[in-house]
C-alpha atoms as a PDB file:
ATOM      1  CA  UNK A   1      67.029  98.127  76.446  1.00  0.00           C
ATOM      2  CA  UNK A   2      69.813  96.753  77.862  1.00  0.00           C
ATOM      3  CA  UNK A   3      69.845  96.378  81.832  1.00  0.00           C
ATOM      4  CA  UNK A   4      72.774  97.189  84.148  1.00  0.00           C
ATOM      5  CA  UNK A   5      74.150  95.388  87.228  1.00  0.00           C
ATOM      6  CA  UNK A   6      75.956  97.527  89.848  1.00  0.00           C
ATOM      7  CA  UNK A   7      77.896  97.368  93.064  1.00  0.00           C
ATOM      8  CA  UNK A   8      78.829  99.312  96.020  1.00  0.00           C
ATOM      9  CA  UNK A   9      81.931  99.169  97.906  1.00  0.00           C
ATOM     10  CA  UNK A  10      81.441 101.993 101.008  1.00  0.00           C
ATOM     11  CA  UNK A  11      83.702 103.034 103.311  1.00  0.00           C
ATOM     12  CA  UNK A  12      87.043 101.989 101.715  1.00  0.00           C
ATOM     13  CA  UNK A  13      89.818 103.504 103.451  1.00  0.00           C
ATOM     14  CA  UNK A  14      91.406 105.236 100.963  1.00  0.00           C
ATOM     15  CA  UNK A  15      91.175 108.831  99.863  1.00  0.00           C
ATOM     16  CA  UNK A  16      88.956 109.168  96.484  1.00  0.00           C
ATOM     17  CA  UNK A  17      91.611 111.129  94.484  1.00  0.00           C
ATOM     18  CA  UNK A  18      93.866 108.114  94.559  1.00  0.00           C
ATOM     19  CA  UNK A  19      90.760 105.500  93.729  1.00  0.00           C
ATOM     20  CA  UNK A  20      89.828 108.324  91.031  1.00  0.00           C
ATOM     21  CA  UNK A  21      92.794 107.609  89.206  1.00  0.00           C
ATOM     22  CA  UNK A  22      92.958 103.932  89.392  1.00  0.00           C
ATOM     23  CA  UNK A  23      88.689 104.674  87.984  1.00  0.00           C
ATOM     24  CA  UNK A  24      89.670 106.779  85.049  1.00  0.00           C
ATOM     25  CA  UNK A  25      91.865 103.807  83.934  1.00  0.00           C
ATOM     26  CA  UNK A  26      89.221 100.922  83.828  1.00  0.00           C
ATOM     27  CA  UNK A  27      85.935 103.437  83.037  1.00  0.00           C
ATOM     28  CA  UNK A  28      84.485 101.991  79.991  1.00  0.00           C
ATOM     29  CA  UNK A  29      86.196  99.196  79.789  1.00  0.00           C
ATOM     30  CA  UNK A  30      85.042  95.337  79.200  1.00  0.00           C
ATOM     31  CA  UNK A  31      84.405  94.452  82.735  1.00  0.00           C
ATOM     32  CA  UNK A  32      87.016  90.848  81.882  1.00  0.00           C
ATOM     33  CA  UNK A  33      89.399  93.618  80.464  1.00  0.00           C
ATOM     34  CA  UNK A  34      89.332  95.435  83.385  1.00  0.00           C
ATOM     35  CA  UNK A  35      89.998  92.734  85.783  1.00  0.00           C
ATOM     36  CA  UNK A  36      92.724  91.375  83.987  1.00  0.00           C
ATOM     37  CA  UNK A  37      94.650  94.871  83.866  1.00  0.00           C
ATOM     38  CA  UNK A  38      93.855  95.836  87.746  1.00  0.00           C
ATOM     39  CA  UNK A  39      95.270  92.794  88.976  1.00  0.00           C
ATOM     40  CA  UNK A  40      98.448  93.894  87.847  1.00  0.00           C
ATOM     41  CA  UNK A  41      98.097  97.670  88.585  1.00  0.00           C
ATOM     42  CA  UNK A  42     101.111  98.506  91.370  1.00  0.00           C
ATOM     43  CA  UNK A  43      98.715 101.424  92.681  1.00  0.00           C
ATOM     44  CA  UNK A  44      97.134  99.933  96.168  1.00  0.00           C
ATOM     45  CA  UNK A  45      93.316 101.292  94.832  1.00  0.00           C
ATOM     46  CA  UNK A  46      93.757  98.461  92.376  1.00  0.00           C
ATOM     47  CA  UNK A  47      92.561  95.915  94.888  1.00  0.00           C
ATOM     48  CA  UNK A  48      89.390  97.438  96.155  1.00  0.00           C
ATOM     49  CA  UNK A  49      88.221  98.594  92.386  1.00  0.00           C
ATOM     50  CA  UNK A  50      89.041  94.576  91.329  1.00  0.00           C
ATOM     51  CA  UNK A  51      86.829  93.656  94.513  1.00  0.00           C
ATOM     52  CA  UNK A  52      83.939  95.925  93.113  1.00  0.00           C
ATOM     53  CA  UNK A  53      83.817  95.207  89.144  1.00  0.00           C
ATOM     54  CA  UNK A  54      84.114  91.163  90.269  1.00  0.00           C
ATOM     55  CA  UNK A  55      81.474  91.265  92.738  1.00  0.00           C
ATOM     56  CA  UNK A  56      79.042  93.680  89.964  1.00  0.00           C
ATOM     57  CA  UNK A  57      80.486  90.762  87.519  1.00  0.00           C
ATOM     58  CA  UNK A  58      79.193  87.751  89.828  1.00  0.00           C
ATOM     59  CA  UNK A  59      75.893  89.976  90.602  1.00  0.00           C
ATOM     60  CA  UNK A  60      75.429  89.942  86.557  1.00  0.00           C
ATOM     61  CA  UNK A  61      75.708  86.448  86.309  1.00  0.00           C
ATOM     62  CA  UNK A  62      74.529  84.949  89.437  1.00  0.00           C
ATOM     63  CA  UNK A  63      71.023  87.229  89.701  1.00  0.00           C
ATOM     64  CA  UNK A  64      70.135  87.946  85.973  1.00  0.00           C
ATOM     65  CA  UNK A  65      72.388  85.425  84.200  1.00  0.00           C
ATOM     66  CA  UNK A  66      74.217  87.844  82.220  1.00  0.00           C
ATOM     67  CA  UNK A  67      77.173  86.365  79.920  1.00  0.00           C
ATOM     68  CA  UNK A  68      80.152  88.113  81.616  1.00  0.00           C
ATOM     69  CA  UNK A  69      82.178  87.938  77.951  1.00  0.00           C
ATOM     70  CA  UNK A  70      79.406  90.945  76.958  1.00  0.00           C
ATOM     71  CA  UNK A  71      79.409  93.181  79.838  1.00  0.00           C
ATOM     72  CA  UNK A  72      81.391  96.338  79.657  1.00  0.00           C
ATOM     73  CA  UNK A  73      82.129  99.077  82.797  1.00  0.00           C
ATOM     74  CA  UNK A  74      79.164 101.810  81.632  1.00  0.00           C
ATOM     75  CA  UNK A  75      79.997 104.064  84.759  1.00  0.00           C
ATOM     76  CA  UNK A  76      82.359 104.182  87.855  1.00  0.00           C
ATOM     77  CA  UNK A  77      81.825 106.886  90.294  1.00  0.00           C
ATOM     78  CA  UNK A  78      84.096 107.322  93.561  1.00  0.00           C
ATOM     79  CA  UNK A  79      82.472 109.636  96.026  1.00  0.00           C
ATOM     80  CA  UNK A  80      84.297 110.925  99.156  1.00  0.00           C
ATOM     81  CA  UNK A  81      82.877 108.841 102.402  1.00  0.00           C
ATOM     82  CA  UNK A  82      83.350 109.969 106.138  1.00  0.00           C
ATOM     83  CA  UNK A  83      86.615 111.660 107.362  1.00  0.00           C
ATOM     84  CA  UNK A  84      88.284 110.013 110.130  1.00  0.00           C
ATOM     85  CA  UNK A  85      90.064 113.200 112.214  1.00  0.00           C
ATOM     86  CA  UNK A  86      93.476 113.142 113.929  1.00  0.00           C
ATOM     87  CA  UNK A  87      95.735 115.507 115.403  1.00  0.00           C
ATOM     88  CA  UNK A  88      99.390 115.797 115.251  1.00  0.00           C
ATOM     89  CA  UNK A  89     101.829 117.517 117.673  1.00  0.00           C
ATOM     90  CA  UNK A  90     102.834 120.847 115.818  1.00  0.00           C
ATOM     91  CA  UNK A  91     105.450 123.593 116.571  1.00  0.00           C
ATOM     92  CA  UNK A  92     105.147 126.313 119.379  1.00  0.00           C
ATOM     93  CA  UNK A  93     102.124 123.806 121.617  1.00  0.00           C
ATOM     94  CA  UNK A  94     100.038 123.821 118.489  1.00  0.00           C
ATOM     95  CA  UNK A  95      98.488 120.495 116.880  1.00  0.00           C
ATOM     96  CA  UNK A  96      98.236 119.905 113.157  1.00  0.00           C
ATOM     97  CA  UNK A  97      94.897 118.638 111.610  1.00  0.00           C
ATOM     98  CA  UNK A  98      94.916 114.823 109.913  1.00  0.00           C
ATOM     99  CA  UNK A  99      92.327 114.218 108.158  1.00  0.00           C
ATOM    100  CA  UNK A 100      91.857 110.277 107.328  1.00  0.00           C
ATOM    101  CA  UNK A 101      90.019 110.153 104.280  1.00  0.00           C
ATOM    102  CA  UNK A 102      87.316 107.156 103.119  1.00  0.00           C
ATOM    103  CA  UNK A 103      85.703 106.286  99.878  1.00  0.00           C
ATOM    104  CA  UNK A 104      82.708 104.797  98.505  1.00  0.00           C
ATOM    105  CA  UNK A 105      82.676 103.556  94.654  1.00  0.00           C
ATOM    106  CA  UNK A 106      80.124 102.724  92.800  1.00  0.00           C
ATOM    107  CA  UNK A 107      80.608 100.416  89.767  1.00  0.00           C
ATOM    108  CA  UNK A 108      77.375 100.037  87.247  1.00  0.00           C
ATOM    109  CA  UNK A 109      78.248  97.006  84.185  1.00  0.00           C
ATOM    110  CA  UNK A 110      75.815  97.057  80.730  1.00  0.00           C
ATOM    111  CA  UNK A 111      75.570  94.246  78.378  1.00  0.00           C
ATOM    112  CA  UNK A 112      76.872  95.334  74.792  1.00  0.00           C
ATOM    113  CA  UNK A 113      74.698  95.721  72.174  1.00  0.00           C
ATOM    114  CA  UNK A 114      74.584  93.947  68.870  1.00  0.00           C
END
């Protein structure tokens, strides 16, 4: 059985329906792959999913000694974290709701089996 590496990146300010899209792109990917084609994504969730799949990368290697040429992205989930809520002035004395939104994503490698 192969084992899996993951890591956690909670609280990224950034609302998970943009970080979903940047996921969708990378899911399944090698995890080298997928660092080489998010560090030249234009979409600003590019940075915090590079953060995650290096730092599961570095777990694989550092705690287990996984070789990082055979891992591959088995799963990325993005989860909605706390809402941060504002107010904005509105028309007639009324305020308009602003709703901040957060993230947490959760990025779990495998090795590749032969």
């Amino acid at each position: 059985m192969a084992s899996e590496v993951r890591a956690v990146a909670r609280y990224v300010r950034m609302s998970p329906q943009k970080v979903r899209l940047v996921a969708d792109q990378v899911r399944g990917m090698g995890a080298v792959d997928a660092l080489a084609v998010l560090k030249h994504m234009p979409q600003a969730a590019a940075r915090p999913m590079y953060k995650v799949i290096r730092s599961a990368v570095a777990n694989a290697e550092e705690n287990i000694g996984m070789d990082r040429e055979d891992l591959y992205i088995a799963q990325v989930t993005v989860d909605g974290g706390p809402m941060m809520k504002r107010w904005r002035a509105g028309a007639r004395g009324r305020y308009k709701k602003i709703l901040k939104r957060s993230s947490h994503i959760t990025v779990v490698l495998s090795e590749v089996e032969e």
